[in-house]
N, C-alpha and C. Protein backbone atom coordinates (compact mmCIF):
# COMPACT_ATOMS: atom_id res chain seq x y z
N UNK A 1 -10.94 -101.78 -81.42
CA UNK A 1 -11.55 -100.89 -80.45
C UNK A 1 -13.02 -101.24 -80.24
N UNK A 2 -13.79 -101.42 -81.36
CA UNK A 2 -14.91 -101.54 -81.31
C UNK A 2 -15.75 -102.91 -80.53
N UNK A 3 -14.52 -103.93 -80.27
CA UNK A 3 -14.88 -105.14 -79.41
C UNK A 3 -14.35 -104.93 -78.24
N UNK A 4 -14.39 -103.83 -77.77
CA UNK A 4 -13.92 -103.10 -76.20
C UNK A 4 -14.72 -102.37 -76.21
N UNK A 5 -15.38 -101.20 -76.71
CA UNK A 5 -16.01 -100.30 -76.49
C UNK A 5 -16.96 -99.50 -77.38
N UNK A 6 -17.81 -99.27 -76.97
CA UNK A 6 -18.96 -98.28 -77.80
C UNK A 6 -18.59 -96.83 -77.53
N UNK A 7 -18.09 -95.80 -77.78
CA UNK A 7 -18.49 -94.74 -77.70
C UNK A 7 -20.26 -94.20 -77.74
N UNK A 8 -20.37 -93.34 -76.33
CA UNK A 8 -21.91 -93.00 -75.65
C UNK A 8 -21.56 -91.13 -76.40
N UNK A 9 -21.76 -90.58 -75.20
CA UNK A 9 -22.11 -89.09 -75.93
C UNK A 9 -20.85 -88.30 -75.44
N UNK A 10 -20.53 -86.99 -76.86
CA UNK A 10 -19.20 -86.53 -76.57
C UNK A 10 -19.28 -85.28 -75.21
N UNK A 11 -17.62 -85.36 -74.84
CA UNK A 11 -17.39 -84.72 -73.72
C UNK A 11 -16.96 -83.40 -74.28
N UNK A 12 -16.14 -83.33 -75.15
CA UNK A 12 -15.19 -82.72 -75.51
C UNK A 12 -14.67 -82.53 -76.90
N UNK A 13 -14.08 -81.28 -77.04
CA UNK A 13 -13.09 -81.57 -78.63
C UNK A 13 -12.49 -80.49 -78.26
N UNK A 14 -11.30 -80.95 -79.45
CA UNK A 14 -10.19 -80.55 -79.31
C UNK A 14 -9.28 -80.18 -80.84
N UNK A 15 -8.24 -79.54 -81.03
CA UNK A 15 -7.26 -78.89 -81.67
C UNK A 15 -6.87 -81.04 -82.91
N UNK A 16 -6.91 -81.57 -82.32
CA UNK A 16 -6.14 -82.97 -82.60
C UNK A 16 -7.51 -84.44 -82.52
N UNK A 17 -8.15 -83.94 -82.01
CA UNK A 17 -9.44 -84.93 -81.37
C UNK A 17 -10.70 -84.56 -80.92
N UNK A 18 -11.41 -85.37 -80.52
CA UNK A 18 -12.35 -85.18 -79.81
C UNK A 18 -12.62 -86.50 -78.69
N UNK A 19 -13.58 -85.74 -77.72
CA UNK A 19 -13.26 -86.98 -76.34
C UNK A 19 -14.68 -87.58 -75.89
N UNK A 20 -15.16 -88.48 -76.06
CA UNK A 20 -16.41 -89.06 -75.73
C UNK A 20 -16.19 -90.02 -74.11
N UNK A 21 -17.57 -90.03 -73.96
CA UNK A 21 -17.67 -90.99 -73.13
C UNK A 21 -17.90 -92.19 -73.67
N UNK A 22 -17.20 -93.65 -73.08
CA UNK A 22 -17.29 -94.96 -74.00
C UNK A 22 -17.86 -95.76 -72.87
N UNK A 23 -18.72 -96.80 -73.41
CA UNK A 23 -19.31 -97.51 -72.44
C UNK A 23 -18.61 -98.98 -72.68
N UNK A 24 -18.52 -99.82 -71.99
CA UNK A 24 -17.80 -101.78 -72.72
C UNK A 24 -18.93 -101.98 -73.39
N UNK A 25 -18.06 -102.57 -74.18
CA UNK A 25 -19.10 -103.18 -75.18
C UNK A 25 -19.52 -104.61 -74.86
N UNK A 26 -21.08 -104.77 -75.26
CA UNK A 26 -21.38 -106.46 -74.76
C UNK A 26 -20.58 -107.21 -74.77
N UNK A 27 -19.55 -107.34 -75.11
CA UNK A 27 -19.09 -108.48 -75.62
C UNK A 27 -17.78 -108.51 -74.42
N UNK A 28 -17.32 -107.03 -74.18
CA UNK A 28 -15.90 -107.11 -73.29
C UNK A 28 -16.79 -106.61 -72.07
N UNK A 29 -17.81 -107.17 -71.50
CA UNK A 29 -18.27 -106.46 -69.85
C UNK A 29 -17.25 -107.13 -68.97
N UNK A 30 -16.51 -108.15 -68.76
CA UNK A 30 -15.70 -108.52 -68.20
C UNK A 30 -14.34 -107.89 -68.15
N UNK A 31 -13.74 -107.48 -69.31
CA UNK A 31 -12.30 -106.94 -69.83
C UNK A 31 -12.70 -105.43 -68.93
N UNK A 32 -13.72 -104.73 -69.46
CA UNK A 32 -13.69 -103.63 -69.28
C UNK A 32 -15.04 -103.09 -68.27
N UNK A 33 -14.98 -103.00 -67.25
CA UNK A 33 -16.37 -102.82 -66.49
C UNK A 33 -16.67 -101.25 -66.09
N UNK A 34 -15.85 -100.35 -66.80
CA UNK A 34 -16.00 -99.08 -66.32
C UNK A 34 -16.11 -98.23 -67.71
N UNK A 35 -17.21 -97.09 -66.94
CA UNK A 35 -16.95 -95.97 -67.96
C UNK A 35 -16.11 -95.06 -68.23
N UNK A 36 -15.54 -95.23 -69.15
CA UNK A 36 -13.79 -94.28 -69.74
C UNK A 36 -14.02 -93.26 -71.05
N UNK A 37 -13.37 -92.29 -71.02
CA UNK A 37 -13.02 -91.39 -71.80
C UNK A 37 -12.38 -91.98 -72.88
N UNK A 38 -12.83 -91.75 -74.22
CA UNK A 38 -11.97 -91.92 -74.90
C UNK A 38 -11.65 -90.83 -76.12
N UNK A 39 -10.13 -90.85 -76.10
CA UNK A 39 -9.69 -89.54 -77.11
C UNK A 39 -9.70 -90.06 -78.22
N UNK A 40 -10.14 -89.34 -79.40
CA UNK A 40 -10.27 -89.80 -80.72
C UNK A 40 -9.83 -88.99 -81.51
N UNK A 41 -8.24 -89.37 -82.53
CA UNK A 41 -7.54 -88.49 -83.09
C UNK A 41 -8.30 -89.38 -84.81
N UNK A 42 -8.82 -88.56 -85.71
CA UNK A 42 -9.15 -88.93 -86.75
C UNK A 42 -7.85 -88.49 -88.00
N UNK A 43 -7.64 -89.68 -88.67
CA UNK A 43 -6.10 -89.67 -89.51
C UNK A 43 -6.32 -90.59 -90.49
N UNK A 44 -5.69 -90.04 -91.88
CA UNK A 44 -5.90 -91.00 -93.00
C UNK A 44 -5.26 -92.22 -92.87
N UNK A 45 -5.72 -93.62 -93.77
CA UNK A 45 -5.12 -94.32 -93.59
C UNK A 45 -3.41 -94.62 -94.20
N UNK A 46 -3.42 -93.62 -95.04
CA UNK A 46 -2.40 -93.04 -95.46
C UNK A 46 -0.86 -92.62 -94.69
N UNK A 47 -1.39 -91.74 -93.35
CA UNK A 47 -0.99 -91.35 -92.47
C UNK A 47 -0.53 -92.89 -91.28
N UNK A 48 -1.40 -93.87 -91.04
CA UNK A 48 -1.40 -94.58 -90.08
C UNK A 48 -0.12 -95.47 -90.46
N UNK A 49 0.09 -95.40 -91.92
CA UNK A 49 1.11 -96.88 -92.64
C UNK A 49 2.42 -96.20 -92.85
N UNK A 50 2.75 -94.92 -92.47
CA UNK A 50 4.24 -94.13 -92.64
C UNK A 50 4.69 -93.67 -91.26
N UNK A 51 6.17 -93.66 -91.26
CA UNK A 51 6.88 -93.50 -89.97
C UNK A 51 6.62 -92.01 -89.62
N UNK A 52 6.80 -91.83 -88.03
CA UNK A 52 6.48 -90.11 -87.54
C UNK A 52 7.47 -89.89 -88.19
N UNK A 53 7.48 -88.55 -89.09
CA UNK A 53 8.57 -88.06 -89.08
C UNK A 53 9.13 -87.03 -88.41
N UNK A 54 10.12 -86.29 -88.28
CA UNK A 54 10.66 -85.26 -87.22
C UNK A 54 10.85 -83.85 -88.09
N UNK A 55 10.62 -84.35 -89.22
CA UNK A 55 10.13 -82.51 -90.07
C UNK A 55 9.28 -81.89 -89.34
N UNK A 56 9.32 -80.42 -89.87
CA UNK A 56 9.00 -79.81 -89.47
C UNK A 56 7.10 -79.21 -90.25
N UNK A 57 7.86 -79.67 -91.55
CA UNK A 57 6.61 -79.24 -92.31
C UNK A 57 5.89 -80.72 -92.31
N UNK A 58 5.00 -81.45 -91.84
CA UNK A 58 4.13 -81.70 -91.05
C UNK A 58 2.43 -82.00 -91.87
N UNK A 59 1.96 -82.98 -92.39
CA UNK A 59 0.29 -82.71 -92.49
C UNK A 59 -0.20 -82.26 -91.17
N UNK A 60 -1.40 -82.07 -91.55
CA UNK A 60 -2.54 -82.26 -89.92
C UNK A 60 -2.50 -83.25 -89.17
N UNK A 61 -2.64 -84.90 -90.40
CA UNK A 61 -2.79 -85.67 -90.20
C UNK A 61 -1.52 -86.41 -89.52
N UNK A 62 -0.39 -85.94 -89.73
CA UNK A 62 0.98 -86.75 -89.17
C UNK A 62 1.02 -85.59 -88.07
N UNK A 63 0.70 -84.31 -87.83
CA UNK A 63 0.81 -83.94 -86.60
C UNK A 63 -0.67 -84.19 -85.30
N UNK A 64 -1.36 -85.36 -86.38
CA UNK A 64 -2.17 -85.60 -85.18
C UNK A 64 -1.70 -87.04 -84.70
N UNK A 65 -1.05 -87.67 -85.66
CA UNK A 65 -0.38 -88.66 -84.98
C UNK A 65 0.72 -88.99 -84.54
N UNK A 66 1.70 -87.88 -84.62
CA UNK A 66 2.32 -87.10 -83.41
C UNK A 66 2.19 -86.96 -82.17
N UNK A 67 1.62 -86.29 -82.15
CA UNK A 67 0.62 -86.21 -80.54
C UNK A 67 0.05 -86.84 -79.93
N UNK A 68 -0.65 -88.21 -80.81
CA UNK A 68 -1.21 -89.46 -79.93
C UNK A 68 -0.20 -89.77 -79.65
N UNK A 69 0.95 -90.47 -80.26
CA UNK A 69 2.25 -91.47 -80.01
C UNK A 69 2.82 -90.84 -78.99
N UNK A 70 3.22 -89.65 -78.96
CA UNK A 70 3.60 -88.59 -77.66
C UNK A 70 2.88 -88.81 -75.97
N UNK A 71 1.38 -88.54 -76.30
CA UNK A 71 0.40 -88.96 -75.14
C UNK A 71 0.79 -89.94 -75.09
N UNK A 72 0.55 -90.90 -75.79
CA UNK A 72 0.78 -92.25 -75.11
C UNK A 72 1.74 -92.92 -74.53
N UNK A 73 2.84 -92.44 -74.95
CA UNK A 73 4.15 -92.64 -74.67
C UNK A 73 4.31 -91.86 -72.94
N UNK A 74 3.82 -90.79 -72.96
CA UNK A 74 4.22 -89.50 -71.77
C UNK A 74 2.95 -91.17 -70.38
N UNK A 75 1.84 -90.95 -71.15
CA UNK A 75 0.54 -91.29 -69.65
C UNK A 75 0.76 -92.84 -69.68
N UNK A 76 1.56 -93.27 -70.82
CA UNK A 76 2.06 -94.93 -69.92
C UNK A 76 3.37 -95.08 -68.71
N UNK A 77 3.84 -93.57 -69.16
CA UNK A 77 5.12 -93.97 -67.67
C UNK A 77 4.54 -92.97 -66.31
N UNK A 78 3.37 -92.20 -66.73
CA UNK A 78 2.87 -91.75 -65.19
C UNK A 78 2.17 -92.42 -64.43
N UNK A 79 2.03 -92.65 -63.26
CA UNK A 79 1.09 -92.95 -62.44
C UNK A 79 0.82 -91.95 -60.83
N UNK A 80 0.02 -91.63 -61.19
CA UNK A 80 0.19 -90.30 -59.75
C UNK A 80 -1.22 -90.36 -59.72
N UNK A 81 -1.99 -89.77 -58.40
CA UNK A 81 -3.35 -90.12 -58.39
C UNK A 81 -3.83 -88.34 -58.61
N UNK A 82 -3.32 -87.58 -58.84
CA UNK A 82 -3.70 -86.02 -59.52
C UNK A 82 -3.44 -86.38 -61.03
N UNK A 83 -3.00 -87.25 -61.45
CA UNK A 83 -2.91 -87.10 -63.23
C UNK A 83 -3.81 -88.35 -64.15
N UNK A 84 -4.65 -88.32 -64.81
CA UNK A 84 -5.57 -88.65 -65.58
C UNK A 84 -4.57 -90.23 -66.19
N UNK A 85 -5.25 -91.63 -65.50
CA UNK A 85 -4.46 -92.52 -66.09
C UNK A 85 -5.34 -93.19 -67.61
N UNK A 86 -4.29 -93.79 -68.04
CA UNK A 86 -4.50 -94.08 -69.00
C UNK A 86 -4.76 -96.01 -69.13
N UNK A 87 -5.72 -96.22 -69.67
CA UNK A 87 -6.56 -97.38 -69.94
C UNK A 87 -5.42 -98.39 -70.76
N UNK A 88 -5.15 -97.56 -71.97
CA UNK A 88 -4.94 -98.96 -73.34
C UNK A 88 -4.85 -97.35 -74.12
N UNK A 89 -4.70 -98.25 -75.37
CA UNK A 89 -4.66 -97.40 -76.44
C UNK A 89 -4.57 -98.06 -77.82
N UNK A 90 -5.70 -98.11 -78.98
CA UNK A 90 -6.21 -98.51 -80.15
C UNK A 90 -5.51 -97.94 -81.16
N UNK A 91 -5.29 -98.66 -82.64
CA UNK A 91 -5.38 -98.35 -83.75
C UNK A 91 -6.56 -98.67 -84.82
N UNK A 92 -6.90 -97.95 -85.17
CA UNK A 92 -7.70 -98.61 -85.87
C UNK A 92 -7.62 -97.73 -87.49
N UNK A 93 -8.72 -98.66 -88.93
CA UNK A 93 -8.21 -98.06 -90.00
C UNK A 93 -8.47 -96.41 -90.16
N UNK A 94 -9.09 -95.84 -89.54
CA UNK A 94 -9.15 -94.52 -89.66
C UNK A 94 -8.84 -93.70 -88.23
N UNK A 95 -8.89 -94.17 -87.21
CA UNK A 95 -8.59 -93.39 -85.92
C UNK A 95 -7.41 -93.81 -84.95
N UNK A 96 -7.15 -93.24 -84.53
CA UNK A 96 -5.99 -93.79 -83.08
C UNK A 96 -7.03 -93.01 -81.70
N UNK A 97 -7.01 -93.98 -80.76
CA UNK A 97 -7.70 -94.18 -79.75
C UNK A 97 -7.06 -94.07 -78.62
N UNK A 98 -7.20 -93.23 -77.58
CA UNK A 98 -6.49 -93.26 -75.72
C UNK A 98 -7.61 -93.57 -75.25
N UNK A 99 -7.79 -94.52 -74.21
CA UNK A 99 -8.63 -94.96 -73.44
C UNK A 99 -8.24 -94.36 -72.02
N UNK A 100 -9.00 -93.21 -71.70
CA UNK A 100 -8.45 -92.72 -70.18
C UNK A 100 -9.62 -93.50 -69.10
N UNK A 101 -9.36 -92.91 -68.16
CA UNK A 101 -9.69 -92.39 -67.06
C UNK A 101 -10.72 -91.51 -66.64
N UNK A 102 -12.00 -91.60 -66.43
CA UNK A 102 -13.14 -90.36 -66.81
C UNK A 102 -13.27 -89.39 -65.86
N UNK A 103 -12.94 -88.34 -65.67
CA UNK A 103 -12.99 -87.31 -64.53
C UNK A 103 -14.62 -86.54 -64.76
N UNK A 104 -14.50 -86.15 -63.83
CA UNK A 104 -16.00 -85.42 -63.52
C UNK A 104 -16.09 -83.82 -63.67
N UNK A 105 -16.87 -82.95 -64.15
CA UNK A 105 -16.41 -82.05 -63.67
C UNK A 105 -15.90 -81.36 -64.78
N UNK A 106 -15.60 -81.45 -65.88
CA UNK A 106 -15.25 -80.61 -67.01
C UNK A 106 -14.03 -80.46 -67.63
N UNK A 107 -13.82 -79.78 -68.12
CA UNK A 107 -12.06 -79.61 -68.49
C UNK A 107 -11.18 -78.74 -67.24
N UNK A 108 -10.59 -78.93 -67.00
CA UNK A 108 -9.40 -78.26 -66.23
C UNK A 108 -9.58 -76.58 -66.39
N UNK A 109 -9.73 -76.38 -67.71
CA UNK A 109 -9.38 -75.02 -67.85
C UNK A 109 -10.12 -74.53 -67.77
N UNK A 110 -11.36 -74.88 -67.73
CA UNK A 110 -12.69 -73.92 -67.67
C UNK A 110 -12.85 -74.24 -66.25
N UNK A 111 -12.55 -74.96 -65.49
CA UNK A 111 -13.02 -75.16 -63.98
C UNK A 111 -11.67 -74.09 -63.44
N UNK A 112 -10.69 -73.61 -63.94
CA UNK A 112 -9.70 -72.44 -63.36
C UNK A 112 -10.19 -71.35 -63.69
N UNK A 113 -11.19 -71.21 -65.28
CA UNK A 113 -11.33 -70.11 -65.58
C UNK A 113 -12.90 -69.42 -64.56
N UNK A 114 -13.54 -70.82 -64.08
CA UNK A 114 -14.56 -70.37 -63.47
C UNK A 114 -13.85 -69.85 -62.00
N UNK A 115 -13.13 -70.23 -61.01
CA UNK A 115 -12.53 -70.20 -59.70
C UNK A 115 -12.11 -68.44 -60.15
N UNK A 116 -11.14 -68.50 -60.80
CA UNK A 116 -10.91 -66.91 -61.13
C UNK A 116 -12.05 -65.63 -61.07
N UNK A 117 -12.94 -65.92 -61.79
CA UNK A 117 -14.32 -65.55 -62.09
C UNK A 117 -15.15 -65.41 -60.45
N UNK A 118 -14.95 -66.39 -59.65
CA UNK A 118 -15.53 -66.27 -58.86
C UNK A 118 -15.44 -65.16 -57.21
């Protein structure tokens, strides 16, 4: 990840992650010429070297990598220009990485909760 991208300053967090803005890194200005979101699920390395399992009882850590493998799986077969595409997607020894798409403008839910409000 880190010879693709720098993470700049965070956007977001979340239940599973947190979401920064990433800039290319010197080295990939060619590979990568845009600024992207990236989701950052933090997981032991423990967690990264065992299969998902489909129990129910669950670490944090296998239900956060759950949910990446899920995302990633769901935003590699969409393409629609209302849904947030997806870049690539990293492993690395302590994190799993989504490389989106950077929208403007905030989270979804607080831009409904403001319209309501208004």
């Amino acid at each position: 990840f880190e010879d693709c991208y720098r993470l700049d300053k965070q956007l977001g967090d979340g239940s599973f992650g947190n979401v920064y803005q990433a800039v290319p890194s010197s080295s990939s200005q060619a590979l990568a010429p845009r600024r992207v979101a990236v989701k950052v699920f933090i997981v032991s390395r423990e967690t990264l070297s065992k299969e998902v399992s489909r129990n129910e009882n669950l670490s944090s850590d296998q239900k956060r990598r759950k949910c990446f493998l899920s995302e990633v799986a769901m935003l590699a077969r969409l393409e629609h220009p209302h849904i947030v595409r997806m870049y690539g997607s990293f492993q690395s020894a302590e994190t799993l990485n989504v490389v989106l798409e950077i929208c403007r403008g905030g989270e979804l839910y607080a831009c409904l909760v403001r319209r309501i409000q208004e």
